[in-house]
Protein backbone atom coordinates (compact mmCIF):
# COMPACT_ATOMS: atom_id res chain seq x y z
CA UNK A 1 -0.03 -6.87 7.93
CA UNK A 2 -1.86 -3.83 8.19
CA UNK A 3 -1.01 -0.47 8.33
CA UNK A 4 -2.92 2.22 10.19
CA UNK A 5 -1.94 6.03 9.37
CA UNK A 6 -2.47 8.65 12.26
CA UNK A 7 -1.85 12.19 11.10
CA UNK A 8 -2.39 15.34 13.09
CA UNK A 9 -4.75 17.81 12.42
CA UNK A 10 -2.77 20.57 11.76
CA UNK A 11 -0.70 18.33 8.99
CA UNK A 12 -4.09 18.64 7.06
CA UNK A 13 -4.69 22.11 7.47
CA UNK A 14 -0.80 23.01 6.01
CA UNK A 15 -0.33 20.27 3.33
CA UNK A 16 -4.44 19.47 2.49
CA UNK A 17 -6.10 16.63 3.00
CA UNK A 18 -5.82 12.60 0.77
CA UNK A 19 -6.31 12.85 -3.04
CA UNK A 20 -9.30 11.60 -4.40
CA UNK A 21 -7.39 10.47 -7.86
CA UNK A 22 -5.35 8.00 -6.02
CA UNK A 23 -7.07 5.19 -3.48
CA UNK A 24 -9.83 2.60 -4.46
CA UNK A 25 -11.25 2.63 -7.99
CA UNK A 26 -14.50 0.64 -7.58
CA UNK A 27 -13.67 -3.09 -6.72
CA UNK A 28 -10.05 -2.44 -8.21
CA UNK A 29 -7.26 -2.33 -4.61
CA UNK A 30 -5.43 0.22 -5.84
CA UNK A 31 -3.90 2.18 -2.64
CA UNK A 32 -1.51 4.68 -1.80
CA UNK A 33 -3.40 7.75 -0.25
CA UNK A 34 -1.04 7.24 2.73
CA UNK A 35 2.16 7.40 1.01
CA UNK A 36 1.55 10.00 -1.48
CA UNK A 37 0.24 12.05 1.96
CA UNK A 38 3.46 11.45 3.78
CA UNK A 39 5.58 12.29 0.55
CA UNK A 40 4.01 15.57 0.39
CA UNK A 41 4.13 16.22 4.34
CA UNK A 42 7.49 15.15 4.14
CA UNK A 43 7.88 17.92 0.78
CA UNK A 44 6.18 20.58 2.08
CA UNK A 45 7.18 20.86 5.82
CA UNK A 46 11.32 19.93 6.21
CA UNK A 47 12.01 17.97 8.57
CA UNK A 48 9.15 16.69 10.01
CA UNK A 49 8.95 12.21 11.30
CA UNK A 50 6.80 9.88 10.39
CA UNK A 51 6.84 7.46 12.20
CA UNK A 52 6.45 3.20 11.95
CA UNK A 53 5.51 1.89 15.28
CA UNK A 54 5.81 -2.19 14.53
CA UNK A 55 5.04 -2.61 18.49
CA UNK A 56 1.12 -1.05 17.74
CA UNK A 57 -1.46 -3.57 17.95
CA UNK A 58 -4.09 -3.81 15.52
CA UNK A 59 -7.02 -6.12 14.84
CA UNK A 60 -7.93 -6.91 11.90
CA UNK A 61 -10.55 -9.55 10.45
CA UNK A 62 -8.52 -10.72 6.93
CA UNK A 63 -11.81 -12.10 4.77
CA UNK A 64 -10.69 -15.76 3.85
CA UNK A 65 -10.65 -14.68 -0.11
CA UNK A 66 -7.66 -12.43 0.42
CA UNK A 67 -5.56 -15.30 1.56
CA UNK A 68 -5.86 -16.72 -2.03
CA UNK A 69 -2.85 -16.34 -4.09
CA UNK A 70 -5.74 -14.92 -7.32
CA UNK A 71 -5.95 -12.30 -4.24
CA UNK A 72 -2.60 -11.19 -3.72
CA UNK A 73 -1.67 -11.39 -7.11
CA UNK A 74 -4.47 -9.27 -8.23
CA UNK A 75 -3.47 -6.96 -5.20
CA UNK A 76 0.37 -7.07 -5.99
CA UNK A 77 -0.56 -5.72 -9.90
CA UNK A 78 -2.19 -3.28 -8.30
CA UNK A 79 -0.12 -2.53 -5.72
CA UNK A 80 2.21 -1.45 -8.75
CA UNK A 81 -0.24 0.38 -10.25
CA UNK A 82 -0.85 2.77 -7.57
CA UNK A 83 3.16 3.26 -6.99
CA UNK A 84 2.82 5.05 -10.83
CA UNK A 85 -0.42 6.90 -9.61
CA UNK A 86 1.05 8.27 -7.16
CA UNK A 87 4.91 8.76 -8.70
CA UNK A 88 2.47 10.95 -11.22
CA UNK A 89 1.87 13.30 -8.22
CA UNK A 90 4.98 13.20 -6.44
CA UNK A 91 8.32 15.26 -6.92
CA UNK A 92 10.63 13.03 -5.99
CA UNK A 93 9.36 9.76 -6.96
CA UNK A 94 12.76 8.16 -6.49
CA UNK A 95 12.59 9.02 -2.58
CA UNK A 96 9.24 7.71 -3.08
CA UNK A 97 9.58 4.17 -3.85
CA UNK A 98 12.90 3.58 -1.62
CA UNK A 99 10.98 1.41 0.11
CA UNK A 100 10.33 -0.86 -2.35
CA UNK A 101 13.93 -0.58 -3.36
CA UNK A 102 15.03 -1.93 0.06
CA UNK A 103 12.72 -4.36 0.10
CA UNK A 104 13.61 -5.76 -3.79
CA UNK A 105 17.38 -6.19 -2.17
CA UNK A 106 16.20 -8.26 1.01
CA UNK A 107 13.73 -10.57 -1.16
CA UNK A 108 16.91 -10.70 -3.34
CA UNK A 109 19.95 -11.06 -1.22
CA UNK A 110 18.37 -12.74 1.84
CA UNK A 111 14.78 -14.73 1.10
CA UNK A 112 15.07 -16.32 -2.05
CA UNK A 113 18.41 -17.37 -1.16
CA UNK A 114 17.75 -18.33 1.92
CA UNK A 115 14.30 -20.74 0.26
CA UNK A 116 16.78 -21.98 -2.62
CA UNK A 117 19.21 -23.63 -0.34
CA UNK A 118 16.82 -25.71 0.37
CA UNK A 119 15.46 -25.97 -2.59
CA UNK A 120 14.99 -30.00 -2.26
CA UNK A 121 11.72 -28.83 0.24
CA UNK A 122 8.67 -28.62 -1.74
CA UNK A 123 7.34 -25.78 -0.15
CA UNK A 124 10.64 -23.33 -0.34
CA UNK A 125 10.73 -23.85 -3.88
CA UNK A 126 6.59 -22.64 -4.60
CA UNK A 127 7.78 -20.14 -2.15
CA UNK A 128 10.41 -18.88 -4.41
CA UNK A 129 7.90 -19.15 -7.51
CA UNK A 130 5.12 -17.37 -5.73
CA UNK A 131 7.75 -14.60 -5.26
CA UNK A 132 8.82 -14.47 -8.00
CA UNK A 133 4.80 -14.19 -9.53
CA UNK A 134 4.10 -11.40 -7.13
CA UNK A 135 7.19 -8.87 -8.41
CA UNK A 136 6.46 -9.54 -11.85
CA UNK A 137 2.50 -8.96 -11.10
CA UNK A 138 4.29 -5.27 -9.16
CA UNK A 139 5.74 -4.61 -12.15
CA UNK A 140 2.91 -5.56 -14.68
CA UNK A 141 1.22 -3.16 -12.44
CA UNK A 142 3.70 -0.31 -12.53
CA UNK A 143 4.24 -0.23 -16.27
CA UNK A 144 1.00 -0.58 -17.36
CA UNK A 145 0.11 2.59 -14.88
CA UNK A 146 2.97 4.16 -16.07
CA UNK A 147 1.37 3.60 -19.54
CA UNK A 148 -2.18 4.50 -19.13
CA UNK A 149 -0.95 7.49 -17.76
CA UNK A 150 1.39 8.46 -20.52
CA UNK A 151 -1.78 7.98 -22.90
CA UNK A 152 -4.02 9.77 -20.83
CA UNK A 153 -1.67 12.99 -20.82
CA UNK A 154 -1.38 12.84 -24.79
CA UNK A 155 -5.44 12.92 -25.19
């Protein structure tokens, strides 16, 4: 999945433009300039939509080496990492990561439920595990931004 952000010109000129601090650090995929935008949009001018279009089509060539679980864990930890970058920034960092929230309850109510019922098939249960790896690299990632940042505010 890929997600492609569209903002209007004007958003720029009344909110400013994507932080620098927060986004790719070298070779590292940390992320986020999108969200911590749209949190501050959504902050600084009431009531304005953003809006998820799942029906827009977008190509996109996926190198083979992010299909790699060393990939998407290494992504997931830092996946984490940004969501503490960028709760650093934001006022409401609760409304912030909502998303994530939701998403915790499905994986936990509905798909690894659904993958240990039929638990017996191989692939459900490395399904499961691999989910399981993934929120604990999130988390990893979260706390140990969380941390670096609580350091780097003492100095």
């Amino acid at each position: 999945m890929v997600a492609i952000c569209l903002f209007r010109r004007n958003i720029f000129e009344k909110v400013g433009y994507f932080r620098t601090d927060i986004g790719r650090l070298g070779k590292k995929p940390v992320a986020g300039e999108e969200a911590e935008l749209s949190a501050r949009i959504m902050h600084k001018i009431p009531g304005t939509k953003i809006v998820y279009d799942p029906c827009a089509l977008v190509y996109h060539n996926v190198p083979k080496e992010r299909t790699r679980l060393k990939y998407v864990m290494k992504r997931s930890f830092y996946e984490g990492f940004s969501k503490a970058l960028i709760s650093r920034h934001n006022l409401n960092p609760n409304n912030l990561l909502s998303t994530e929230e939701h998403y915790l309850k499905y994986l936990f109510k509905t798909a690894i439920p659904s993958r240990l019922k039929r638990f017996f098939m191989f692939s459900n249960l490395c399904g499961v595990m691999v989910i399981f790896a993934i929120i604990l690299s999130v988390f990893a990632g979260y706390f140990i931004g969380t941390l670096s940042l609580k350091f780097k505010n003492e100095d």
